[in-house]
C-alpha atoms as a PDB file:
ATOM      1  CA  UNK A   1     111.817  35.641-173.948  1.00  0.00           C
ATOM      2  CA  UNK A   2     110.464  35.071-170.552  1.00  0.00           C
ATOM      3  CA  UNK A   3     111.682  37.440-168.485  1.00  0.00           C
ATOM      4  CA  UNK A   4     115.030  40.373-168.277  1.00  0.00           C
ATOM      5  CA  UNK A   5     117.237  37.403-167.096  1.00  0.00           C
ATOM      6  CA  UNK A   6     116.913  35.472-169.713  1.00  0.00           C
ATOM      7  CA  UNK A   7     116.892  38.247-172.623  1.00  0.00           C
ATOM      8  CA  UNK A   8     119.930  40.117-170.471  1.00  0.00           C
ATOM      9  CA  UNK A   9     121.726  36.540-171.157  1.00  0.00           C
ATOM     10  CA  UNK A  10     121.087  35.935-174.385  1.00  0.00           C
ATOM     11  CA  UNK A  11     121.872  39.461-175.664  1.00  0.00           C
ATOM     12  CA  UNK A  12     125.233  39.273-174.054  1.00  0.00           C
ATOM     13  CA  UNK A  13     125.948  35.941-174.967  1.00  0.00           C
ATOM     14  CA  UNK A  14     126.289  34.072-171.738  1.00  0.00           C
ATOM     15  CA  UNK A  15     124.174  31.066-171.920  1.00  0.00           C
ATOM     16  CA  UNK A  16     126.136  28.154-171.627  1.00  0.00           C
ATOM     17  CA  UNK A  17     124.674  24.963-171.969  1.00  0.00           C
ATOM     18  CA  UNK A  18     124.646  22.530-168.493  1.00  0.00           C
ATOM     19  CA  UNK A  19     123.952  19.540-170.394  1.00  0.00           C
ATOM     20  CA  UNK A  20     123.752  18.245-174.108  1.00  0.00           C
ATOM     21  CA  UNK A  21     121.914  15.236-174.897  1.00  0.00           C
ATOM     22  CA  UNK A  22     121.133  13.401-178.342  1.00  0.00           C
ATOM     23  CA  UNK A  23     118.347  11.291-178.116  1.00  0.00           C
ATOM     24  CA  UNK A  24     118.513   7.584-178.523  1.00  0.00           C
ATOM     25  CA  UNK A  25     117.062   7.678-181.672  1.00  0.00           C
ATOM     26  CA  UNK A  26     119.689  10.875-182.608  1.00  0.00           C
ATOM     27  CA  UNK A  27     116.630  12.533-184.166  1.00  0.00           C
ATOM     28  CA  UNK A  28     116.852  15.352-181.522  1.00  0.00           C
ATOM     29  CA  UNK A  29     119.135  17.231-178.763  1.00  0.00           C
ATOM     30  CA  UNK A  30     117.638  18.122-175.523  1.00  0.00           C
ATOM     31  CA  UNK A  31     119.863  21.068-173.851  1.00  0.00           C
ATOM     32  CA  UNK A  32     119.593  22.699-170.839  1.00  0.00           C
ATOM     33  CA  UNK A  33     121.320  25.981-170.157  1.00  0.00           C
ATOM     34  CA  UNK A  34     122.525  27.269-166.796  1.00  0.00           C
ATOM     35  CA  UNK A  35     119.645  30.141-166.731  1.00  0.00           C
ATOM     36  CA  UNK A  36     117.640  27.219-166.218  1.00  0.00           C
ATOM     37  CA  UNK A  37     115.612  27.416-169.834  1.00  0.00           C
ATOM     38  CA  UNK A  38     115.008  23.846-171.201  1.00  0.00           C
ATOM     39  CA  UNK A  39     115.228  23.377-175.191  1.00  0.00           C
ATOM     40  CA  UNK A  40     114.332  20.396-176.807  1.00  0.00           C
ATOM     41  CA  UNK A  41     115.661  20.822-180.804  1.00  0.00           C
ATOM     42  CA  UNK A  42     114.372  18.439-183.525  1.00  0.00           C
ATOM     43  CA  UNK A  43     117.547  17.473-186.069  1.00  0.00           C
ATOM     44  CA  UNK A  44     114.918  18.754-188.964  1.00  0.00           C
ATOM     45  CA  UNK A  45     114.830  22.047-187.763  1.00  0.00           C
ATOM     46  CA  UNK A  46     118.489  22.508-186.595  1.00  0.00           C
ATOM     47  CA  UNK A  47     119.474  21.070-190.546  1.00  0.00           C
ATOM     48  CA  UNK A  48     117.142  23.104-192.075  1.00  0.00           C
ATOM     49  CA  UNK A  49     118.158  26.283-190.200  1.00  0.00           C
ATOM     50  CA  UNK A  50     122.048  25.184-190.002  1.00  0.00           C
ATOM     51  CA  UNK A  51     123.686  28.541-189.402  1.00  0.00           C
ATOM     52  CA  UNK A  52     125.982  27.093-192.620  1.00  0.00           C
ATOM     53  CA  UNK A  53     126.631  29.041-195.985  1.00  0.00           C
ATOM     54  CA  UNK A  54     124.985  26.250-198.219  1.00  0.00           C
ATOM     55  CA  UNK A  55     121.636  27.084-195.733  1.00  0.00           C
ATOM     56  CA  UNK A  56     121.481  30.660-194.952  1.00  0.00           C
ATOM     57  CA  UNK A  57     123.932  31.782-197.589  1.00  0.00           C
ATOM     58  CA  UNK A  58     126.553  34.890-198.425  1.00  0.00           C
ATOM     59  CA  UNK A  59     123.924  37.410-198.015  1.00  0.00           C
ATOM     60  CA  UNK A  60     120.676  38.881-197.340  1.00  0.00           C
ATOM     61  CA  UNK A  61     117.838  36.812-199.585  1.00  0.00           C
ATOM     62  CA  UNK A  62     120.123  34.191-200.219  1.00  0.00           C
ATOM     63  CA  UNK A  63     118.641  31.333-197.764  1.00  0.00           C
ATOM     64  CA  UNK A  64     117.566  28.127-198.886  1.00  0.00           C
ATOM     65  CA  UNK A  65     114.896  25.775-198.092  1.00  0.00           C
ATOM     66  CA  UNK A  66     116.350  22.044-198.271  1.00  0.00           C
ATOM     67  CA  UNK A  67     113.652  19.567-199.417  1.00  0.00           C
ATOM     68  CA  UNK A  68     113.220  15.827-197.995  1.00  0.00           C
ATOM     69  CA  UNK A  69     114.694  16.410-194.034  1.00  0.00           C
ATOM     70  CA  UNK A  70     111.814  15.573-192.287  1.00  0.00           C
ATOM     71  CA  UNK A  71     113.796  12.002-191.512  1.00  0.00           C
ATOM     72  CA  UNK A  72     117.305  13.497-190.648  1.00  0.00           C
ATOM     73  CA  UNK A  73     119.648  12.122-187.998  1.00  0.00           C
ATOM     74  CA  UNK A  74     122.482  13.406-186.047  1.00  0.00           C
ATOM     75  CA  UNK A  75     125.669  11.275-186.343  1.00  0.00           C
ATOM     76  CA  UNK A  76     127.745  13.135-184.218  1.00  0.00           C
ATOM     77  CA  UNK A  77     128.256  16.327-182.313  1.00  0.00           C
ATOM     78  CA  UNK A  78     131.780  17.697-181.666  1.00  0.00           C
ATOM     79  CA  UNK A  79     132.473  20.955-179.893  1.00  0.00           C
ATOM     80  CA  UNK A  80     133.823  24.006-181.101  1.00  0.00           C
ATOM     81  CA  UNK A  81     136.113  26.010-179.181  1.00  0.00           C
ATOM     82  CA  UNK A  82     134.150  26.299-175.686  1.00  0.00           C
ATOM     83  CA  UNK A  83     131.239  28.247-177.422  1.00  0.00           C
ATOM     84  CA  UNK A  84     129.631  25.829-180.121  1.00  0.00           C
ATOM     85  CA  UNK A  85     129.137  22.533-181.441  1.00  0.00           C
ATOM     86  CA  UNK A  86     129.298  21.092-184.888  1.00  0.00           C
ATOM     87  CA  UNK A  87     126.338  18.408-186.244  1.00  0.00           C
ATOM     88  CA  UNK A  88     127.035  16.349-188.589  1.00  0.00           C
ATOM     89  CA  UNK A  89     123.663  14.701-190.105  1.00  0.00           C
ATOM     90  CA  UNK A  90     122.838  11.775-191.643  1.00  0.00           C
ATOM     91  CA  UNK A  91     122.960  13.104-195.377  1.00  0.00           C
ATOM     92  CA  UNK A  92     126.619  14.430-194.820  1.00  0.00           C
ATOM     93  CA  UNK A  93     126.161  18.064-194.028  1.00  0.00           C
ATOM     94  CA  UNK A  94     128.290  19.375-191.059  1.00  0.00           C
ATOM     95  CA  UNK A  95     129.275  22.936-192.016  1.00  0.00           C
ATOM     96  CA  UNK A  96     127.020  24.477-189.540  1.00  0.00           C
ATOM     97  CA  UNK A  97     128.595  25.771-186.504  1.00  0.00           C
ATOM     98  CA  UNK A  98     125.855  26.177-183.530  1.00  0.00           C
ATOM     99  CA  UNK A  99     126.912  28.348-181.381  1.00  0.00           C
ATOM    100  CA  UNK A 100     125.038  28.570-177.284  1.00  0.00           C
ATOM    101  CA  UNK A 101     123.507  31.240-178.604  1.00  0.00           C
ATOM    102  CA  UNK A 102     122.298  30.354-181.668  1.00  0.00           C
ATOM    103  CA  UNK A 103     120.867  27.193-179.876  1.00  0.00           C
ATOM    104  CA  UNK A 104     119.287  29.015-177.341  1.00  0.00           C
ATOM    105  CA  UNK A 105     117.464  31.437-179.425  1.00  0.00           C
ATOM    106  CA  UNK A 106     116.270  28.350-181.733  1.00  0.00           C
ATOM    107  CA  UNK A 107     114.959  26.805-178.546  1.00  0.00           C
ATOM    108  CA  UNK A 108     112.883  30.111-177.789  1.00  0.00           C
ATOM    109  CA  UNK A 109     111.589  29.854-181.287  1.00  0.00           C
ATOM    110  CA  UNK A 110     111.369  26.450-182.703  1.00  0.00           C
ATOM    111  CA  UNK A 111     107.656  26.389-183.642  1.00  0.00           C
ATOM    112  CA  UNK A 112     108.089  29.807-185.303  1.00  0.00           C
ATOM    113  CA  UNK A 113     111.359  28.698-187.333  1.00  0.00           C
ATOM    114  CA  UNK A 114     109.284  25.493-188.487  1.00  0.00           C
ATOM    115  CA  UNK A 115     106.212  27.609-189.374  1.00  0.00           C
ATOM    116  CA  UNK A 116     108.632  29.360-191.321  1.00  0.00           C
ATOM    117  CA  UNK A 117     110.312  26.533-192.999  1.00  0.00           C
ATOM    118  CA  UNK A 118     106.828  24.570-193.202  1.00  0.00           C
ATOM    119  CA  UNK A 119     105.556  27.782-195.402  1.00  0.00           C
ATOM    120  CA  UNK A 120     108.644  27.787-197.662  1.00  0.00           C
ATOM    121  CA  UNK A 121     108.483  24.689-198.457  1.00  0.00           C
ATOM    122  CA  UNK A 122     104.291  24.518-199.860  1.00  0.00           C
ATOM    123  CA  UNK A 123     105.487  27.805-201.577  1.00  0.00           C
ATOM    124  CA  UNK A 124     108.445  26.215-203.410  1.00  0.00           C
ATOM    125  CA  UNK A 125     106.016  23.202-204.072  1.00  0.00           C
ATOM    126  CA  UNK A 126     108.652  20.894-202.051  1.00  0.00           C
ATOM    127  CA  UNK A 127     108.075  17.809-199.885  1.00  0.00           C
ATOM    128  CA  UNK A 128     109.592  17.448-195.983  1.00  0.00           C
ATOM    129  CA  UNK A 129     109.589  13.735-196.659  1.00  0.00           C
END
């Protein structure tokens, strides 16, 4: 985090997005949040990390690491109540509910989530593509 304003937010839960934008080419959302923070969000990384059961599972150890994303689209966004959105991607999956939060905090740590998911997938001997 940046600075106290932006971790006070977060921790409390009151980031609320200004604007939500899928690109032309639906292969990413730009969102800007009324603190002012700016998060650009490839749909890769927001499929691969879909807060979803089939993703992150029931439990503790139970995430998975889906194979051949790298090309995934978003076909549509709907909202959620007035605190999330749902995706739906190109390969069908929309059981992920993103909620401001969970957006925000992916924003703050995209390159470390895809790091993450970039390392999973050479140790599970799977391909992005």
């Amino acid at each position: 985090m940046n600075d106290a304003t932006t971790e006070s937010a977060v921790l409390e839960n009151n980031i609320w997005p200004k604007e939500i934008r899928l690109s032309r080419n639906k292969n990413q959302l730009d969102i800007e949040f009324d603190n002012g923070d700016q998060v650009r969000l490839t749909a890769e990384l927001l499929r691969v990390e879909s807060p979803s059961a089939e993703v992150q599972g029931h439990g503790s150890g139970q995430k998975t690491t889906p194979p051949g994303k790298q090309n995934i689209l978003i076909s549509t966004i709907e909202p959620v109540g007035n605190y999330a959105i749902r995706i739906r991607f190109s390969d069908g999956h929309d059981t992920g509910i993103f909620s401001w939060k969970l957006l925000h905090d992916y924003g703050l740590r995209k390159q470390d989530l895809m790091a993450n998911y970039l390392s999973r997938l050479e140790s599970d001997g799977i391909s992005r593509s």
